[in-house]
Protein backbone atom coordinates (compact mmCIF):
# COMPACT_ATOMS: atom_id res chain seq x y z
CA UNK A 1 122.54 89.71 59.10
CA UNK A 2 118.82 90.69 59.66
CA UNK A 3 118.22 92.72 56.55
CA UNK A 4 117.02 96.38 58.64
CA UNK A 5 113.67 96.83 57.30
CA UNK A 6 111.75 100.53 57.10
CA UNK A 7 110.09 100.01 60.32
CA UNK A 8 113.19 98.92 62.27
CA UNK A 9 115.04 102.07 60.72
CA UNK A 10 112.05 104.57 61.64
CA UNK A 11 111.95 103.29 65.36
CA UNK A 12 115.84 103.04 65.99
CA UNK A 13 117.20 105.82 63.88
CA UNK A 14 114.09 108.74 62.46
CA UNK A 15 112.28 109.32 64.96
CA UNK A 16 114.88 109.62 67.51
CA UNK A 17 117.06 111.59 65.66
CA UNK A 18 113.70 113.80 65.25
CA UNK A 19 112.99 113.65 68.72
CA UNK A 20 116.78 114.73 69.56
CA UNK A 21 116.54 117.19 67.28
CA UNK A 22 113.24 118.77 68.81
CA UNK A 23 114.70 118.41 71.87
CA UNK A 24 117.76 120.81 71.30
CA UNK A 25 115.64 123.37 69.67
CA UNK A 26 113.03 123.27 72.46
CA UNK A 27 116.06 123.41 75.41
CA UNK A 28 117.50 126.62 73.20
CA UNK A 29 114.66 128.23 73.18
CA UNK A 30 113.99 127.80 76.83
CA UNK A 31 117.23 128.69 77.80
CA UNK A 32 116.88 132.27 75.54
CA UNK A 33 113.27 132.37 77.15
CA UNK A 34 115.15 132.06 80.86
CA UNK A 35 117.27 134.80 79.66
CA UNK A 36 114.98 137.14 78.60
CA UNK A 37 112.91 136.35 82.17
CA UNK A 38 115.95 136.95 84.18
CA UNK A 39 117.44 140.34 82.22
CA UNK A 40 114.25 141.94 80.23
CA UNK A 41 111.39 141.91 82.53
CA UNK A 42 111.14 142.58 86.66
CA UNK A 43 112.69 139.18 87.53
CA UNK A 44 116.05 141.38 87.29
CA UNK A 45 115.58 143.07 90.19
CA UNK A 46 115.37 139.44 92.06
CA UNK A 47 118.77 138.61 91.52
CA UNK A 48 122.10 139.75 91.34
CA UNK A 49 123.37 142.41 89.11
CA UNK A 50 125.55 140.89 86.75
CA UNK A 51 127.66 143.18 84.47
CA UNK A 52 128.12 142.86 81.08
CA UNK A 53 125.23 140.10 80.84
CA UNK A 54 123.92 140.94 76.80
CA UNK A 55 122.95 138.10 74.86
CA UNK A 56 125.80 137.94 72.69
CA UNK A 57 127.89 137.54 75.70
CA UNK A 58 125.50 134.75 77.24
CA UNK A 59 124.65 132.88 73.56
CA UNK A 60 128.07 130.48 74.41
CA UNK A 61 126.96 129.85 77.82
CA UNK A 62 123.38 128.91 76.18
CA UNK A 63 124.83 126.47 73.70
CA UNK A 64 127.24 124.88 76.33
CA UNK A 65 124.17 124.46 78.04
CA UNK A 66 122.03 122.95 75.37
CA UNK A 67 125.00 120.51 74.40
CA UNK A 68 125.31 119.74 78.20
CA UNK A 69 121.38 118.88 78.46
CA UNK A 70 121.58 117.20 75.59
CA UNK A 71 124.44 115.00 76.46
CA UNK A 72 122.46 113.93 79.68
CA UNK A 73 119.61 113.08 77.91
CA UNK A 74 121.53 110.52 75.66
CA UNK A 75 123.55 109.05 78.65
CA UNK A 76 120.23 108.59 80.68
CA UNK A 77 118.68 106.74 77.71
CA UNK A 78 115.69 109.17 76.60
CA UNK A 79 116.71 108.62 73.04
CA UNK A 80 116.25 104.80 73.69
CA UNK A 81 113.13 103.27 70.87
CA UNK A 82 111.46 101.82 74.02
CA UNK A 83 110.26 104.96 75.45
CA UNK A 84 109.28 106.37 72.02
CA UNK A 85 105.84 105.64 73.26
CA UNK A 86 106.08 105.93 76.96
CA UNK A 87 105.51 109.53 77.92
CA UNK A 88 105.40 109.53 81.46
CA UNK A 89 109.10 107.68 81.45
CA UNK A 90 110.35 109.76 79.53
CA UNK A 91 109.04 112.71 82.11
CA UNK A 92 110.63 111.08 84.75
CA UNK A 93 114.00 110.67 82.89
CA UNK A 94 113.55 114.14 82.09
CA UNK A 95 112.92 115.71 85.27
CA UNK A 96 116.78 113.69 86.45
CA UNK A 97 118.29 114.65 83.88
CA UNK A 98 117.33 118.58 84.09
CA UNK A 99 118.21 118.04 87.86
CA UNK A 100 121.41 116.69 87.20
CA UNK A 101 121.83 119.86 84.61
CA UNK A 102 121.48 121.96 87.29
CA UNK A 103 123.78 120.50 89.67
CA UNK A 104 126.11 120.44 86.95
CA UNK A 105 125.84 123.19 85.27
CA UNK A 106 126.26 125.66 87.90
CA UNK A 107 129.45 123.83 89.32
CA UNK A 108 130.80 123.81 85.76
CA UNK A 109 130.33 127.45 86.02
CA UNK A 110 132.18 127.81 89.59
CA UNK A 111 135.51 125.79 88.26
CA UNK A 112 135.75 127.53 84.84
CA UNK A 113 134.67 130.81 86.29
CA UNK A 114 132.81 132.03 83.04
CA UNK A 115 132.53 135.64 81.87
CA UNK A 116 130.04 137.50 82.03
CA UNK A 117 129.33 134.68 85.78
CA UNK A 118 126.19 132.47 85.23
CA UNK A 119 123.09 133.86 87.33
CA UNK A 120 121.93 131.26 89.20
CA UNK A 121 118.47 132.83 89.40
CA UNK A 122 118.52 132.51 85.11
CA UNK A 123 119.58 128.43 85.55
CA UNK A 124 116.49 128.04 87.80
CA UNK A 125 114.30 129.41 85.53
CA UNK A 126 115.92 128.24 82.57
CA UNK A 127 115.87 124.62 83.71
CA UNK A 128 111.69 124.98 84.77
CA UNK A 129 111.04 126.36 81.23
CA UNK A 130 112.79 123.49 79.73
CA UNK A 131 111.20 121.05 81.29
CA UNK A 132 107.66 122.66 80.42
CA UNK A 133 108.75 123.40 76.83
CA UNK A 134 109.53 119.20 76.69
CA UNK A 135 106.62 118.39 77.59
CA UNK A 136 104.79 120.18 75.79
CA UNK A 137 106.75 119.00 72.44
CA UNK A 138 107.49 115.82 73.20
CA UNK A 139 102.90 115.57 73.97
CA UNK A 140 102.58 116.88 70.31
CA UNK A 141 105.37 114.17 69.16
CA UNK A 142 103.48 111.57 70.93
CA UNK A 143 100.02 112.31 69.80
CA UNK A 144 101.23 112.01 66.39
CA UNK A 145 102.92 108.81 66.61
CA UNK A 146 100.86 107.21 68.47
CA UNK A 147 97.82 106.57 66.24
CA UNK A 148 97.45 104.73 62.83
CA UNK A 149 100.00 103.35 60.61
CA UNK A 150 102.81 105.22 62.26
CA UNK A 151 101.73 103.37 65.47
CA UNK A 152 101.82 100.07 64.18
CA UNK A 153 105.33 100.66 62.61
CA UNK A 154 106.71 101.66 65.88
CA UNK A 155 105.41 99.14 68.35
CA UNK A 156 107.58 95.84 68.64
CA UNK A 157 106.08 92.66 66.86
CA UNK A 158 105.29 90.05 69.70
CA UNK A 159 104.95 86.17 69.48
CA UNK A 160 104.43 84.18 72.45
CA UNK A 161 105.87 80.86 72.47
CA UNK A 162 103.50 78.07 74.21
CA UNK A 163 100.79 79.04 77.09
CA UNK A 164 100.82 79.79 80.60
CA UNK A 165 98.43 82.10 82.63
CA UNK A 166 100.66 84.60 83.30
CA UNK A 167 101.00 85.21 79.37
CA UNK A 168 97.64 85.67 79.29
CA UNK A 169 97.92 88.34 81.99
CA UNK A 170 100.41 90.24 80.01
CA UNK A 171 98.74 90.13 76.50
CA UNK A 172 95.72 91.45 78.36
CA UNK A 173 97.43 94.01 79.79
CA UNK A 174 99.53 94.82 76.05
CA UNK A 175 96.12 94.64 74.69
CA UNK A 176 94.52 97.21 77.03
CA UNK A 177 96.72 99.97 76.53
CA UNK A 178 96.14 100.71 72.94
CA UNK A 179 99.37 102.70 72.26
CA UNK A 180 101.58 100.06 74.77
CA UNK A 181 105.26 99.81 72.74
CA UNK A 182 104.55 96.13 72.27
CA UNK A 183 102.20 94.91 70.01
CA UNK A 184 100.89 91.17 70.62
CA UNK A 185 100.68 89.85 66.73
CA UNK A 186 99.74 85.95 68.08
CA UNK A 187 100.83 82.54 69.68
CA UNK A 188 103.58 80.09 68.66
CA UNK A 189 102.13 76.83 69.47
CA UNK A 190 104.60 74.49 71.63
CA UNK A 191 104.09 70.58 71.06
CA UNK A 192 104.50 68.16 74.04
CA UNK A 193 105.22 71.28 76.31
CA UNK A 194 103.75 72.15 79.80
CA UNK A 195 101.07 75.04 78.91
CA UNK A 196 100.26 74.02 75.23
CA UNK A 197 96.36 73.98 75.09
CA UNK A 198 93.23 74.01 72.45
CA UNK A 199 91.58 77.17 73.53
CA UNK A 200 94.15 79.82 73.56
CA UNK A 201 92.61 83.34 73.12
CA UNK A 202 94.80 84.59 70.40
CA UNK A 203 95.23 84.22 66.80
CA UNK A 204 98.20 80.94 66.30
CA UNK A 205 101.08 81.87 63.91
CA UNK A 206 102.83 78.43 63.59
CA UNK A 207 104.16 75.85 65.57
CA UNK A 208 108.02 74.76 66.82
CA UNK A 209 108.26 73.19 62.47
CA UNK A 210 107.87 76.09 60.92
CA UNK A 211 108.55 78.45 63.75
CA UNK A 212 111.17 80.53 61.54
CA UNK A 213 108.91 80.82 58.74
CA UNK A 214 106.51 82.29 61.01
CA UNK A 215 108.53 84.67 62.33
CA UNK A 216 109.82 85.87 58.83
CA UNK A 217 106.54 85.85 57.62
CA UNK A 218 104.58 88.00 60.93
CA UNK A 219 108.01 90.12 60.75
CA UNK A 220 108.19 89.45 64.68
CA UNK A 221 110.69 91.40 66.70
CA UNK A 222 110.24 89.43 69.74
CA UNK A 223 109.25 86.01 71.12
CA UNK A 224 107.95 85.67 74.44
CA UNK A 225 108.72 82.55 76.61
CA UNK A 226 105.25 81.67 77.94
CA UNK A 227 107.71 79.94 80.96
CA UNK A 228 111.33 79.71 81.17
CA UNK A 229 111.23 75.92 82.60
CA UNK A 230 110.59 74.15 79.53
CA UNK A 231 112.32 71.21 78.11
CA UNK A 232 115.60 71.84 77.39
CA UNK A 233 116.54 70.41 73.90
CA UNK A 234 113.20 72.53 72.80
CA UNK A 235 114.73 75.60 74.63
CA UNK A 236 117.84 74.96 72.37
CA UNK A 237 115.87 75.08 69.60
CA UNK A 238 113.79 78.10 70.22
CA UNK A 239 117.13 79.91 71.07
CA UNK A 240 118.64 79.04 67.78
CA UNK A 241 115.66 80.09 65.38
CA UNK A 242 115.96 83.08 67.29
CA UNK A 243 119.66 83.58 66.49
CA UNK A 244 119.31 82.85 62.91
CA UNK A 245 116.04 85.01 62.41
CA UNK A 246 117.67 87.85 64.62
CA UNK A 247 114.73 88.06 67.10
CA UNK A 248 115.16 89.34 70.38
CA UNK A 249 114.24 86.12 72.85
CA UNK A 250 112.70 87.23 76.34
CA UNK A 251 110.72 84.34 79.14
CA UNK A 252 108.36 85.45 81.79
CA UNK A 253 110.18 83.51 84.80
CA UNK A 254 109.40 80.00 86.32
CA UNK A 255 111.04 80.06 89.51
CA UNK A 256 112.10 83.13 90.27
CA UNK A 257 108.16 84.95 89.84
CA UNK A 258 109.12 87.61 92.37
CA UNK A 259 111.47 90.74 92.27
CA UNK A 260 112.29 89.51 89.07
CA UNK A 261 114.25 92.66 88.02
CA UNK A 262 116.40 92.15 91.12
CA UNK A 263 118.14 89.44 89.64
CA UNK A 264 121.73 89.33 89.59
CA UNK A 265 124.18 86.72 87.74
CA UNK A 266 127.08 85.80 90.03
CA UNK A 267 130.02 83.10 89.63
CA UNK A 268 131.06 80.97 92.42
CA UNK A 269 133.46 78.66 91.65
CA UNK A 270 133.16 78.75 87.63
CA UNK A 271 129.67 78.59 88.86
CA UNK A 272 127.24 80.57 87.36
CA UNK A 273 124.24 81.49 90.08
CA UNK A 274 120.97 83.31 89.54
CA UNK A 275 119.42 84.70 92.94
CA UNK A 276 117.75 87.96 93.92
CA UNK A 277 120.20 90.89 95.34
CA UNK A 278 119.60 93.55 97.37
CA UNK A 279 116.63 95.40 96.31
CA UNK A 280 117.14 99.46 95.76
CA UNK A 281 115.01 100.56 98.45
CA UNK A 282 117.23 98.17 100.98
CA UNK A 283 120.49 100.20 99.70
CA UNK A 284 122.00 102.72 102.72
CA UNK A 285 122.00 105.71 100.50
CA UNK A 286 118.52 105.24 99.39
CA UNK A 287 116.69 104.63 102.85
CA UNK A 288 118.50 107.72 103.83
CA UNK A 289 117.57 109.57 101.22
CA UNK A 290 113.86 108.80 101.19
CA UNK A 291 113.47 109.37 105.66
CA UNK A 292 114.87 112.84 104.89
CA UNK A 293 112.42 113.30 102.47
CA UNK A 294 109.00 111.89 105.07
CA UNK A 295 110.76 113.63 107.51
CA UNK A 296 110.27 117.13 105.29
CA UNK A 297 107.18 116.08 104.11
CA UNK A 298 105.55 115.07 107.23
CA UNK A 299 106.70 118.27 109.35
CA UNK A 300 105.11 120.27 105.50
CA UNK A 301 101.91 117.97 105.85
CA UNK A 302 101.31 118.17 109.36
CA UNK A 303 101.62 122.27 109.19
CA UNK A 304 99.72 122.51 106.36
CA UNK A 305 96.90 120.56 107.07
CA UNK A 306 96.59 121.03 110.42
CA UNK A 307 93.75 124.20 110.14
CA UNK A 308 91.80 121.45 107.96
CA UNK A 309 91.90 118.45 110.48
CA UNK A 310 90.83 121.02 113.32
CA UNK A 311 88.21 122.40 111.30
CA UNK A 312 87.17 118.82 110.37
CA UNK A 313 87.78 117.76 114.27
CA UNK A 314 84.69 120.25 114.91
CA UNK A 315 82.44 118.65 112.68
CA UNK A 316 83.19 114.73 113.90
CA UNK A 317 82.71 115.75 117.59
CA UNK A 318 79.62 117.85 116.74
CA UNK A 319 77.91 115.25 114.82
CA UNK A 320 79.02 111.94 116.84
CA UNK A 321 80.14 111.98 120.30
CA UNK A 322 83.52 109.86 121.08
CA UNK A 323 87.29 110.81 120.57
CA UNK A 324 88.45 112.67 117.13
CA UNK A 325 90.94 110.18 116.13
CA UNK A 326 90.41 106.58 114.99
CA UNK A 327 93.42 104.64 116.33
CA UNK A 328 94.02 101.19 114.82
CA UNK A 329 96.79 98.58 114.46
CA UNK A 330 98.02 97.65 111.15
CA UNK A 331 101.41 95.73 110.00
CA UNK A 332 103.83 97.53 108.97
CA UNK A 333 107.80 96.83 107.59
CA UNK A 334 109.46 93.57 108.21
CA UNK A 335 106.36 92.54 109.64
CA UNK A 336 106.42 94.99 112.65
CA UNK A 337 102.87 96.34 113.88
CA UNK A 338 102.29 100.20 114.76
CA UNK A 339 98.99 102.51 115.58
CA UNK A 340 98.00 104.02 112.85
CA UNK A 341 95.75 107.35 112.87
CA UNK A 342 93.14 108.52 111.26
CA UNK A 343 90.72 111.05 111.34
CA UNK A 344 87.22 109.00 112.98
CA UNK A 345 84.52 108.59 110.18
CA UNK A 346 82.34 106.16 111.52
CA UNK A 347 80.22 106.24 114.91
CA UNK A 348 82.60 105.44 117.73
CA UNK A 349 82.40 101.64 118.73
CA UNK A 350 82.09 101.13 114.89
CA UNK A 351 86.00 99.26 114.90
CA UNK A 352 84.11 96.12 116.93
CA UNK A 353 82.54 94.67 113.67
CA UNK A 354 85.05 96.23 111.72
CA UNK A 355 87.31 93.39 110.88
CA UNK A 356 84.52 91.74 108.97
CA UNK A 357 85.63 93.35 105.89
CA UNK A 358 88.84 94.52 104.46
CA UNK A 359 87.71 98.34 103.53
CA UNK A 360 84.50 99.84 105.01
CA UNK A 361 81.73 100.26 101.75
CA UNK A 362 80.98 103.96 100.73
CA UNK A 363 77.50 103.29 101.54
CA UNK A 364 78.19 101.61 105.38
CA UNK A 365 75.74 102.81 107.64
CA UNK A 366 77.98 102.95 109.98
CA UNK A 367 79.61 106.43 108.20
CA UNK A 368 78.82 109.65 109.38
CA UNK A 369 77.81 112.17 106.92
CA UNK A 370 81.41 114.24 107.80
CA UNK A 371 82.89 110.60 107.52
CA UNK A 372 81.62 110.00 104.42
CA UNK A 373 83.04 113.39 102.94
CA UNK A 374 86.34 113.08 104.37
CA UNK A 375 86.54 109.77 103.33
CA UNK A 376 85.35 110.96 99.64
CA UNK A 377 88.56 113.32 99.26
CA UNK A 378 90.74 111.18 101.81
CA UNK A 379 90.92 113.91 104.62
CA UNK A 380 90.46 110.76 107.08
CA UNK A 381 94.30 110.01 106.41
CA UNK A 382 95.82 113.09 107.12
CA UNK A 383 97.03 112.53 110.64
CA UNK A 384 99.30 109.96 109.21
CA UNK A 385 101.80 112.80 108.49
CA UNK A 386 102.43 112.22 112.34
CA UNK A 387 102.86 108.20 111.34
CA UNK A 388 105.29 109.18 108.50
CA UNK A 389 107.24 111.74 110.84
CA UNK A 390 107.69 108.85 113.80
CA UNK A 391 109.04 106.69 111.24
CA UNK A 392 106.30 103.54 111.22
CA UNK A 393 105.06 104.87 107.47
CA UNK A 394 106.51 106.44 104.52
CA UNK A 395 105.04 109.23 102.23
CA UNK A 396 104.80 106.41 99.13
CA UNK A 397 104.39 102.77 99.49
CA UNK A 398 102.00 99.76 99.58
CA UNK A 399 98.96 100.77 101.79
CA UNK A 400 99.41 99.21 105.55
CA UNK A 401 96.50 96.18 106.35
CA UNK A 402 95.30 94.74 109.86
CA UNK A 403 96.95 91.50 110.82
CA UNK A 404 93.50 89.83 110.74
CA UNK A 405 93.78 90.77 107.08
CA UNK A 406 97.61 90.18 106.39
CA UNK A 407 97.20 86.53 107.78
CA UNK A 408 94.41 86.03 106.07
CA UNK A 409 95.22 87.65 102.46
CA UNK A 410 99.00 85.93 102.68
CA UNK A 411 97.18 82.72 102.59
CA UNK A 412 94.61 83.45 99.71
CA UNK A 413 97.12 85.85 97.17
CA UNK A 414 100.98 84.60 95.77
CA UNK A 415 103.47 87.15 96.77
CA UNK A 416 101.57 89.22 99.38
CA UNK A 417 104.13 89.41 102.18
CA UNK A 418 106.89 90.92 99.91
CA UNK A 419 104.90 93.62 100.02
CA UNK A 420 106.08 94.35 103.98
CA UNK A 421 109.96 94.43 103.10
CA UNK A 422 109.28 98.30 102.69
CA UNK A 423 107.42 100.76 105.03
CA UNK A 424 103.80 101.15 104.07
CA UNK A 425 102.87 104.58 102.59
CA UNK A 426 100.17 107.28 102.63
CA UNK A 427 100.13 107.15 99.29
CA UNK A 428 101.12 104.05 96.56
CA UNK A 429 101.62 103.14 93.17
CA UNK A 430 98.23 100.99 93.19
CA UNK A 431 96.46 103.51 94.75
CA UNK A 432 97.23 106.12 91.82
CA UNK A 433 96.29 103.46 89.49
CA UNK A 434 92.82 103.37 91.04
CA UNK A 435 93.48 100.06 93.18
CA UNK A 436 91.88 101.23 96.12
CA UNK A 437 89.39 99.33 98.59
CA UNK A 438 88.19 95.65 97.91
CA UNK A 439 88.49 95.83 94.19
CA UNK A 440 91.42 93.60 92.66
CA UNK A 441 93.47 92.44 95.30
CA UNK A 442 95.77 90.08 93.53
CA UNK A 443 96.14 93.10 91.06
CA UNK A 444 97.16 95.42 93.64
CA UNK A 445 99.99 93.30 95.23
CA UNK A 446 101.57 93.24 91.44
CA UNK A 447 101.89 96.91 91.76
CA UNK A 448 102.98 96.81 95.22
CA UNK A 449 105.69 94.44 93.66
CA UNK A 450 106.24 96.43 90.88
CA UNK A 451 106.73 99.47 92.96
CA UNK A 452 109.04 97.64 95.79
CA UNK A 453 111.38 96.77 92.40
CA UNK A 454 111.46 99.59 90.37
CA UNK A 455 111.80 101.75 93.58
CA UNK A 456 113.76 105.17 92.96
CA UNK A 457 113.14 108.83 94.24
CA UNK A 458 111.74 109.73 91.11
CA UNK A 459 109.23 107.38 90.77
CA UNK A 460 107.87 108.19 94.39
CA UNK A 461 108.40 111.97 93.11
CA UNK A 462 105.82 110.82 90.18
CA UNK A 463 103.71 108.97 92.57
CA UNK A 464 103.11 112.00 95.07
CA UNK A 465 102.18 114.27 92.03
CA UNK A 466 99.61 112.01 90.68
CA UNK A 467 97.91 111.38 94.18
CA UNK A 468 97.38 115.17 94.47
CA UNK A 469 95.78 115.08 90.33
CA UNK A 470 93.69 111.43 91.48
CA UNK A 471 92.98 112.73 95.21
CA UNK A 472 89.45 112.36 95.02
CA UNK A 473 88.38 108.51 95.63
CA UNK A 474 85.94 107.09 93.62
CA UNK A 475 82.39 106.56 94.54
């Protein structure tokens, strides 16, 4: 076996135990905290009276509820050494798992009818404290561990095997994130295979001879497939220095270079198969789940912002004559194309030279000086609550284009029609990541991808909170 080295051990086994053990003294105190709310100050007189309710009596009911937390927390992976340095995951596993606790907890509470009765007003703001309390330790945890030596010993030891361009993609994108949980150490040079090259922009550890030694030597916890369609009997041999050196063997895909965590094994026959199943946003459950929730957010949206867009509705017919809304037609899911609104920025007339460019310039002309302000803070785009409400958009997902554009782009960019599998959103996971207008366009369709893979309700949950912190465009 792979003798466990000190670094190993302090990424698999000390710092989660320390984070596990922060984590039940955080959730206790927030749980005493909630009690104290709920029974020593004026939130009493919010709920119901509930006899008998001193802490003695309600310290059991705590600790089954730290040990229940806790317990979720480990089955939802939180604990796992790949998040040790991703933060905002481990918020969003969090934030389920604290729902879940909730749900739980309180129908725990029903069946085994505990005395003194669990106030459901105390689990509310138990469960809200606990998830501030987290975050606030687990910020602290990760600001210490995520600079100097103890960094280095954390992150994963990376060695990419041969050359292709999307391994240069993904060390740049390791390299520009400078607590990222992998840590690119250099390249293992592949003889007589597609992608070998001269000028590769990292430091070269070894070759396919001595690739073992190098590994050993670098201490390298993982080696990175530039491509997964190389020669077979070298594949063979990779795979086996990898067994014997006990390094965990991973291949940025060949053929399959879309929806890549879709893939599903399946056996036909004896047959093994490899093929792309149904994505999680195409499930039943899940499209129902996420209408119900534009439905509520569009009817909250529209009434909330509708004294703004009149207000704003005065200013664009004061200062340019011509209707308030800006009515255009842009693709939408499987292709389909809809009229979407928006609140009119430019002089009317403007839309005839529009097409010219994919996203109008902050400095166009053509803006009026309300257009310019409500395109600053994205007021423009708040009539597409009613889009979201008829069904043609969603709150989150990739931003909708013009089919001038979509034709256009599809030809130019790999992988740009996936993107219209879902509906388009108000609001997307590029967009919060400050892919907005011209800019990157290739670079925005890999989050639309990401997004459209990774899909759940908590990572749209994520994306709506960061669109109200990011509102304001940039100039």
């Amino acid at each position: 076996m792979k003798p466990a080295n000190q670094d190993n051990r302090l990424r698999q086994v000390v710092l989660p135990l320390v984070l596990f053990a922060g984590d039940l003294i955080v959730c206790f105190a927030g749980l005493c905290l909630g009690y104290w709310l709920r029974y020593e100050t004026r939130l009493e007189r919010l709920g119901i009276p509930v006899p008998h309710a001193t802490f003695n009596l309600y310290l059991p009911l705590i600790l089954t509820g730290v040990l229940l937390l806790a317990a979720t927390f480990a089955q939802l992976g939180l604990y796992d050494q790949k998040l040790l340095l991703r933060r905002y995951q481990a918020l969003a596993t969090i934030l389920k798992a604290a729902f879940f606790w909730l749900v739980a907890y309180l129908g725990i509470s029903l069946v085994l009818k505990f005395q003194p009765p669990i106030s459901r007003l105390f689990v509310v703001v138990a469960v809200v404290l606990v998830v501030a309390l987290l975050w606030i330790w687990r910020s602290v945890f990760y600001a210490l561990i995520s600079r100097g030596r103890t960094l280095e010993r954390v992150q994963l030891r990376v060695a990419v095997f041969g050359w292709s361009n999307e391994a240069g993609q993904l060390i740049e994108h390791i390299r520009g994130q400078p607590a990222h949980p992998l840590r690119i150490v250099g390249i293992v040079r592949a003889p007589d295979a597609p992608g070998s090259r001269d000028d590769l922009p990292a430091l070269v550890l070894g070759s396919l001879v001595n690739i073992e030694e190098t590994m050993r030597t670098h201490r390298i916890d993982v080696l990175l497939l530039s491509r997964a369609d190389l020669p077979r009997p070298l594949l063979q041999a990779v795979t086996g220095a990898c067994e014997r050196c006990y390094v965990e063997l991973k291949a940025i895909p060949g053929v399959f270079e879309v929806f890549v965590s879709g893939l599903r094994l399946q056996t036909i026959g004896r047959i093994p198969l490899l093929g792309v199943e149904e994505l999680p946003m195409q499930r039943l459950l899940n499209r129902m789940l996420k209408r119900a929730i534009d439905i509520a957010g569009a009817l909250v949206g529209l009434g909330l912002s509708a004294p703004i867009v009149a207000l704003l509705a005065v200013f664009v017919k004061r200062e340019s004559p011509g209707p308030v809304l800006f009515m255009q037609e842009r693709i939408g899911s499987n292709h389909r194309r809809f009229t979407m609104l928006k609140l009119r920025s430019m002089a009317a007339g403007s839309e005839a030279s529009d097409h010219l460019a994919q996203s109008t310039s902050p400095n166009d002309p053509r803006l009026s000086r309300i257009g310019r302000t409500m395109r600053r803070w994205n007021l423009d785009e708040l009539p597409q609550f009613w889009n979201v409400l008829m069904g043609d958009m969603s709150l989150v997902g990739p931003r909708p284009e013009r089919p001038h554009h979509v034709d256009h782009l599809a030809e130019e960019i790999p992988h740009y029609l996936p993107r219209h599998l879902v509906k388009p959103g108000m609001t997307g996971w590029a967009q919060v990541n400050g892919q907005r207008g011209e800019g990157d366009l290739a670079k925005r369709i890999q989050y639309d991808i990401y997004y459209i893979e990774n899909w759940s309700l908590w990572l749209d949950l994520q994306i709506m909170l960061l669109t109200f912190v990011r509102w304001r465009a940039p100039a």
